[in-house]
PDB file of N, CA and C in Angstrom:
ATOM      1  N   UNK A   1      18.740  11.354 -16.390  1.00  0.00           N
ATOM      2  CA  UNK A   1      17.923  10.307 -15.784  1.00  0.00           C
ATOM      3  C   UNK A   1      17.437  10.829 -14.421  1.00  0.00           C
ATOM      4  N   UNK A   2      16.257  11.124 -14.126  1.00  0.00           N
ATOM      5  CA  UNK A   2      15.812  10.951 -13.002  1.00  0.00           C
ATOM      6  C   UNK A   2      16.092  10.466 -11.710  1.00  0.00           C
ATOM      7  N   UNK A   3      15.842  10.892 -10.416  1.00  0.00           N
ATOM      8  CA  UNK A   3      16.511   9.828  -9.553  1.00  0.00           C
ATOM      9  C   UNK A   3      15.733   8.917  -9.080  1.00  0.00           C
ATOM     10  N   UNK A   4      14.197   8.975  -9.915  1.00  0.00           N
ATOM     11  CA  UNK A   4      13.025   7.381  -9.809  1.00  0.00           C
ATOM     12  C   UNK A   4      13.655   6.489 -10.637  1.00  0.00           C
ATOM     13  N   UNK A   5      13.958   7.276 -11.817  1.00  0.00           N
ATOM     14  CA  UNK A   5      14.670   5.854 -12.888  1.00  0.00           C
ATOM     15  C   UNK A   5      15.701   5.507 -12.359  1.00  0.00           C
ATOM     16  N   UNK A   6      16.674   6.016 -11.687  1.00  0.00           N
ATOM     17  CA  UNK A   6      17.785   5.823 -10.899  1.00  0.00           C
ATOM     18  C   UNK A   6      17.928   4.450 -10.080  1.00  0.00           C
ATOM     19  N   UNK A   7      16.339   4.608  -9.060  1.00  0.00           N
ATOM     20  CA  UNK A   7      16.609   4.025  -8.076  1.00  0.00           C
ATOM     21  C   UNK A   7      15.769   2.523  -9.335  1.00  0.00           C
ATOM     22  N   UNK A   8      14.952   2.531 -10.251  1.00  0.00           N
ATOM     23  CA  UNK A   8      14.623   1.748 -10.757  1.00  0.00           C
ATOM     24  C   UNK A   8      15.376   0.775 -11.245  1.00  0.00           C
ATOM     25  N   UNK A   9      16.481   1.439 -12.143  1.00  0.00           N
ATOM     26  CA  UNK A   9      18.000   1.028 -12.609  1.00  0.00           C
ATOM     27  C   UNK A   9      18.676   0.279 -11.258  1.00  0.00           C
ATOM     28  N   UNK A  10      18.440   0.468 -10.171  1.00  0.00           N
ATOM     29  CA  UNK A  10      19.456  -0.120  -9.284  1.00  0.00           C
ATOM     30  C   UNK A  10      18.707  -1.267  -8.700  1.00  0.00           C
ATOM     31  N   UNK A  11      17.365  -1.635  -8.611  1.00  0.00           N
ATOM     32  CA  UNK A  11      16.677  -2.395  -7.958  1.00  0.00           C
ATOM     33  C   UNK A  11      16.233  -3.485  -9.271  1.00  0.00           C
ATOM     34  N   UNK A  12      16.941  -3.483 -10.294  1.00  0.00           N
ATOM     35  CA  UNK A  12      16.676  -4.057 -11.629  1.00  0.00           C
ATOM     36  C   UNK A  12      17.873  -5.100 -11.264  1.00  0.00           C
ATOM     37  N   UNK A  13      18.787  -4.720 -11.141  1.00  0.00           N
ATOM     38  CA  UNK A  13      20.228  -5.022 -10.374  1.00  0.00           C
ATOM     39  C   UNK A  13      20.217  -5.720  -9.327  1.00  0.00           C
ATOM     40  N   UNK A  14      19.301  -5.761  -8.556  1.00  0.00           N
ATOM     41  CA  UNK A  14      19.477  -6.666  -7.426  1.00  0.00           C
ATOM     42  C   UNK A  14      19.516  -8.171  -7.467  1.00  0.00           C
ATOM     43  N   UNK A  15      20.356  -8.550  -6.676  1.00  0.00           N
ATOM     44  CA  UNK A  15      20.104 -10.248  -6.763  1.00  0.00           C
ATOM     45  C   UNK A  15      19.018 -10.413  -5.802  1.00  0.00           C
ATOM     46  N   UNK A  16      18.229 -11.662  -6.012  1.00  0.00           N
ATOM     47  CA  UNK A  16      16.775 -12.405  -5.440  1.00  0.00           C
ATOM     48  C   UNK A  16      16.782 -11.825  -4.127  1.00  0.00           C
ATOM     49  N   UNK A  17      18.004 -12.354  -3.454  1.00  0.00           N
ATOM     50  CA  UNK A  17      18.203 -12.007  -2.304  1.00  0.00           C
ATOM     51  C   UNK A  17      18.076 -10.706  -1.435  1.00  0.00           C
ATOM     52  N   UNK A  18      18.789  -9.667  -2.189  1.00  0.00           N
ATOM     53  CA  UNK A  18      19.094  -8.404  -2.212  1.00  0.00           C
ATOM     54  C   UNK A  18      17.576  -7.961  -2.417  1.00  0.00           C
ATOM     55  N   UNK A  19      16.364  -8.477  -3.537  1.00  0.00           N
ATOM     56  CA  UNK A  19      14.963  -7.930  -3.658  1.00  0.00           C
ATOM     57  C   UNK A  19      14.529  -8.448  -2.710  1.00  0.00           C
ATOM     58  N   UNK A  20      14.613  -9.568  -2.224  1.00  0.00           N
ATOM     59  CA  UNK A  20      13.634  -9.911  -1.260  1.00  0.00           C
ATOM     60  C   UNK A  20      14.009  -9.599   0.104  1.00  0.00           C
ATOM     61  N   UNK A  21      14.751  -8.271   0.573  1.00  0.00           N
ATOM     62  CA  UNK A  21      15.573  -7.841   1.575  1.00  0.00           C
ATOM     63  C   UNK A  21      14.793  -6.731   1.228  1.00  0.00           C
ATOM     64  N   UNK A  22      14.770  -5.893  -0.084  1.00  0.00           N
ATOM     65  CA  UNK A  22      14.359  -4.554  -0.030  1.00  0.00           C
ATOM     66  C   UNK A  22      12.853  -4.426   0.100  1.00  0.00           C
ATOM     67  N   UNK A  23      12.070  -5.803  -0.398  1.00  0.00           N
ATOM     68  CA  UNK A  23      10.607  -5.817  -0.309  1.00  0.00           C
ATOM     69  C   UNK A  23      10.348  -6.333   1.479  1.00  0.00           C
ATOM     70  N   UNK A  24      11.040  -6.833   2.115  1.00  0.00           N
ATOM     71  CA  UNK A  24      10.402  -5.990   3.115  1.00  0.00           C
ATOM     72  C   UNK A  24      10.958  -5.432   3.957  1.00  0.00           C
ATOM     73  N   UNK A  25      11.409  -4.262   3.550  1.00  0.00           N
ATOM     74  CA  UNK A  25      12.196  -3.323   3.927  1.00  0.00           C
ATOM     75  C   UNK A  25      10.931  -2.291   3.674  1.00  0.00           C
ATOM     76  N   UNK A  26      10.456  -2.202   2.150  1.00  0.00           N
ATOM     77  CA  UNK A  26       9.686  -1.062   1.923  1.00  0.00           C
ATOM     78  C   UNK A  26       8.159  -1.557   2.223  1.00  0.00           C
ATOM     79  N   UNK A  27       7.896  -2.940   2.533  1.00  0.00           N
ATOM     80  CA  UNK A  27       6.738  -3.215   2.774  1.00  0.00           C
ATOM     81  C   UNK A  27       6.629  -2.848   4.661  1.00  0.00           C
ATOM     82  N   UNK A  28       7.460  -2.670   5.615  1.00  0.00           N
ATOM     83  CA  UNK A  28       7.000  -1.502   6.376  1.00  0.00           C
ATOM     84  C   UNK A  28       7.771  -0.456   6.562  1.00  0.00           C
ATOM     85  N   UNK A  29       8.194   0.131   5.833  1.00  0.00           N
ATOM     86  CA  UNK A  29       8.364   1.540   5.030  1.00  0.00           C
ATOM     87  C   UNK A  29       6.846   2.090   5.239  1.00  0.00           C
ATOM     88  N   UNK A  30       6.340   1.566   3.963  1.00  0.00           N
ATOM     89  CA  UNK A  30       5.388   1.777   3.306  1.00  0.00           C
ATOM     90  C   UNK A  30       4.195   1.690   4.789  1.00  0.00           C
ATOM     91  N   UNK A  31       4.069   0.720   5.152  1.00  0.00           N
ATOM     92  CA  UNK A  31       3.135   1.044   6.255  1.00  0.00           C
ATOM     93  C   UNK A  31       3.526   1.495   7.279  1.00  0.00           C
ATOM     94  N   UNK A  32       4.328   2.145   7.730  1.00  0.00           N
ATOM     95  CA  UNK A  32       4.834   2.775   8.897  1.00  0.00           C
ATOM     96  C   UNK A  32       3.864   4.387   8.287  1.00  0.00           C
ATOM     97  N   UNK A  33       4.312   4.538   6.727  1.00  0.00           N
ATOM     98  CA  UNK A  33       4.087   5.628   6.181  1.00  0.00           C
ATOM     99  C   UNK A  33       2.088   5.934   6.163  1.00  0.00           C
ATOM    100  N   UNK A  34       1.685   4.501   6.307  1.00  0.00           N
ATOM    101  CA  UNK A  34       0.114   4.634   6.188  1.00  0.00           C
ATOM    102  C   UNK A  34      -0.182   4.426   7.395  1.00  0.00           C
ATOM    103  N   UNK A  35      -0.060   4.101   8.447  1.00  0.00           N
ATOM    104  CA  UNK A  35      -0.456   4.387  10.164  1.00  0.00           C
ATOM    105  C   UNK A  35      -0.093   5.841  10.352  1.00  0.00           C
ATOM    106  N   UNK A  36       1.053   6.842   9.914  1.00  0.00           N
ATOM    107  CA  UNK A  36       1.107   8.320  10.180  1.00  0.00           C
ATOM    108  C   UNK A  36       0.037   8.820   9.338  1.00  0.00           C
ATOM    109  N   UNK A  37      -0.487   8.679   8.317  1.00  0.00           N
ATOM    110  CA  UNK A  37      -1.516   9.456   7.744  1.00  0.00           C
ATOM    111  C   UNK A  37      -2.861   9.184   7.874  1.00  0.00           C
ATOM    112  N   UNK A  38      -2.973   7.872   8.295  1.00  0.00           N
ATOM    113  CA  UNK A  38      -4.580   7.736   9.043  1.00  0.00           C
ATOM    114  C   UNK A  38      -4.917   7.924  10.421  1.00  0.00           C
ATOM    115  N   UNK A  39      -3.349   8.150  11.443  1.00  0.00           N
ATOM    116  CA  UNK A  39      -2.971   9.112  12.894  1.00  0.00           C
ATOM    117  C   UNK A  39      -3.429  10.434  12.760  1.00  0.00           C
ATOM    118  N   UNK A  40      -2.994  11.021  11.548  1.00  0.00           N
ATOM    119  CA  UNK A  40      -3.426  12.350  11.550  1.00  0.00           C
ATOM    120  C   UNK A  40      -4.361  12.591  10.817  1.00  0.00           C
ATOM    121  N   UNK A  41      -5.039  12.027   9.818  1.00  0.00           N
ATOM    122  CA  UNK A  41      -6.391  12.092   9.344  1.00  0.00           C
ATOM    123  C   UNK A  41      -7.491  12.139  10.368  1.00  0.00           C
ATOM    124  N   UNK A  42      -7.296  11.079  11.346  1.00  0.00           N
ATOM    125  CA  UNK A  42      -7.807  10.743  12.372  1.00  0.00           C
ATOM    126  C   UNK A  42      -7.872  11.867  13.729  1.00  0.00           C
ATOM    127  N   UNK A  43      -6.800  12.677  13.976  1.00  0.00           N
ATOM    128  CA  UNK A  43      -6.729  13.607  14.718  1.00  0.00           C
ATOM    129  C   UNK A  43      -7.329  15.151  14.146  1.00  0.00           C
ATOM    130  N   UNK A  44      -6.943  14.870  12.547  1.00  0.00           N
ATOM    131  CA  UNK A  44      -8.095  16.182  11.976  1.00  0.00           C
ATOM    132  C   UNK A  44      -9.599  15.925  11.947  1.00  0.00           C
ATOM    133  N   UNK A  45      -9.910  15.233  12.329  1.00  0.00           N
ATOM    134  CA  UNK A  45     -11.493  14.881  11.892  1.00  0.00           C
ATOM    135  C   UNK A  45     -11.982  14.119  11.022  1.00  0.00           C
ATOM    136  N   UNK A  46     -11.096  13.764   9.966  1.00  0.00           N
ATOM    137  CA  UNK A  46     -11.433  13.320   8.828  1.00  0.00           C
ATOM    138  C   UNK A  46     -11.980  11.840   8.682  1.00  0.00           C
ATOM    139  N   UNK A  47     -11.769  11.285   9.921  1.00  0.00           N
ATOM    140  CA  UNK A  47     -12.625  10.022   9.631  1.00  0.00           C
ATOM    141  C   UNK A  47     -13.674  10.195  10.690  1.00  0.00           C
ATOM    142  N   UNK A  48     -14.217  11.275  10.872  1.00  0.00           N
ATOM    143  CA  UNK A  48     -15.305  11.150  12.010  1.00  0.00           C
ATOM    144  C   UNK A  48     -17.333  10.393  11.380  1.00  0.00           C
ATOM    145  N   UNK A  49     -17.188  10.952   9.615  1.00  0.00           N
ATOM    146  CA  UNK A  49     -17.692  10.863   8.995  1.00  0.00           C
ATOM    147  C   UNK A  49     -18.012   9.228   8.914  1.00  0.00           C
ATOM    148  N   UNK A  50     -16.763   8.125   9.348  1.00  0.00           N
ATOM    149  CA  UNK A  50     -17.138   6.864   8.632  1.00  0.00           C
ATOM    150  C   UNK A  50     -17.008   6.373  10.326  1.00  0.00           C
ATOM    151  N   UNK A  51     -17.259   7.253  11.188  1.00  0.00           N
ATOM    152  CA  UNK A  51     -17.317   6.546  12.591  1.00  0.00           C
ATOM    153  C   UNK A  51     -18.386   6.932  12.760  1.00  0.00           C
ATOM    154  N   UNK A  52     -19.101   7.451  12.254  1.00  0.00           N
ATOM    155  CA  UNK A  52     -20.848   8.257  12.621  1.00  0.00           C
ATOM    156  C   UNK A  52     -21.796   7.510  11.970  1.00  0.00           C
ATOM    157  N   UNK A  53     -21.150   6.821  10.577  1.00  0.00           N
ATOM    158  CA  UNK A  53     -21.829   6.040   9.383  1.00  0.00           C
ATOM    159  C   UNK A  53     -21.881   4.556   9.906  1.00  0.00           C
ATOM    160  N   UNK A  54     -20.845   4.474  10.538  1.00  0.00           N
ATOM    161  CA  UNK A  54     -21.229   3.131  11.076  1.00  0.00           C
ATOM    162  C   UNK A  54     -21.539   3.229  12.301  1.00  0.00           C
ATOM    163  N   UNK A  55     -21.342   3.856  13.339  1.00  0.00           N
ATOM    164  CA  UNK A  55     -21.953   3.582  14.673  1.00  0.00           C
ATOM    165  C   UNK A  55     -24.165   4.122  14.473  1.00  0.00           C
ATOM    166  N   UNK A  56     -24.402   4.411  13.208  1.00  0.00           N
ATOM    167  CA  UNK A  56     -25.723   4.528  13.089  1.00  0.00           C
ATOM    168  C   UNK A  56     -26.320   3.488  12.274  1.00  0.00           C
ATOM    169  N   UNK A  57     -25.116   2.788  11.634  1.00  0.00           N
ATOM    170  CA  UNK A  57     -25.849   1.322  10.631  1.00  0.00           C
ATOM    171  C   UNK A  57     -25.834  -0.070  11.821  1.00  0.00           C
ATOM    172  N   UNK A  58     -25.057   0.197  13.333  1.00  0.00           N
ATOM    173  CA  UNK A  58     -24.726  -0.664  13.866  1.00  0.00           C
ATOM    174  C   UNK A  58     -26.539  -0.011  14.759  1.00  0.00           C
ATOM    175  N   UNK A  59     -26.776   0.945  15.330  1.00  0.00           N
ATOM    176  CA  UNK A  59     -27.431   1.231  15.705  1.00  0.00           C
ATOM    177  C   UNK A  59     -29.121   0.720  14.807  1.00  0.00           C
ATOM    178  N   UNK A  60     -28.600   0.577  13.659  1.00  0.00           N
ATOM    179  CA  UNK A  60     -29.756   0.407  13.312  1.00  0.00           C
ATOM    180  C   UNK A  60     -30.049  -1.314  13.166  1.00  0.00           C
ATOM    181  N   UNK A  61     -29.010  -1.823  13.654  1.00  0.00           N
ATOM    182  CA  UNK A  61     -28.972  -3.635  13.174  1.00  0.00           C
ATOM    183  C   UNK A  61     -28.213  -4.069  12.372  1.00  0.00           C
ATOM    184  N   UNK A  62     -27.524  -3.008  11.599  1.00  0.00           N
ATOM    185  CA  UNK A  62     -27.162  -3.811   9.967  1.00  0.00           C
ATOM    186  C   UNK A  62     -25.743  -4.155  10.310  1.00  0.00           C
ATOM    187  N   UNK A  63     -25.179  -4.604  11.916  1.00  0.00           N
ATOM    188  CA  UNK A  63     -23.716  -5.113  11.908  1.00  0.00           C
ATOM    189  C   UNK A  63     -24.180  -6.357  12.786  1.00  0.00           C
ATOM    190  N   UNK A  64     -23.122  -6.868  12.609  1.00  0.00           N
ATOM    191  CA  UNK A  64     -23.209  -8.505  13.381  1.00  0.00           C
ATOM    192  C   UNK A  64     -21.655  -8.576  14.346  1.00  0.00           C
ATOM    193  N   UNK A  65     -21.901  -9.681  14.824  1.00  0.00           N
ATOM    194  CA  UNK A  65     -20.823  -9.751  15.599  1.00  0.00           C
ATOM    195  C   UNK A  65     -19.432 -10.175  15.167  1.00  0.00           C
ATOM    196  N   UNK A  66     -18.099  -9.804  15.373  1.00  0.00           N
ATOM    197  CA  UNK A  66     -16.612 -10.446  14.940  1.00  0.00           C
ATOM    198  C   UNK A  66     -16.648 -11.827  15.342  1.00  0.00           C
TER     199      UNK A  66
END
């Protein structure tokens, strides 16, 4: 057995309580894990592309205000 089926097998097992402890546990897990990869996407360049795309659609009118 795998140690995905593993951890699957053990979270099958949990009481309500015990899941609703681990969901948000991994719900910022999980985004702790997606602020480090759009930090460093962001520091490689990689979103310079959708900051250029919109600061020229805002330039052109096509944004409105928050």
């Amino acid at each position: 057995m795998s140690e995905v089926e593993q951890i699957e097998d053990r979270i099958q097992r949990l009481s309500p309580e015990e899941l609703g402890t681990l969901r948000g546990w991994f719900a910022e897990f999980d985004a702790q894990v997606w602020d480090r990869q759009i930090e460093a996407d962001s520091k490689a360049g990689k979103l310079n592309h959708l900051v250029e795309k919109s600061m020229a659609e805002h330039k052109a009118g096509k944004s409105s205000p928050l």
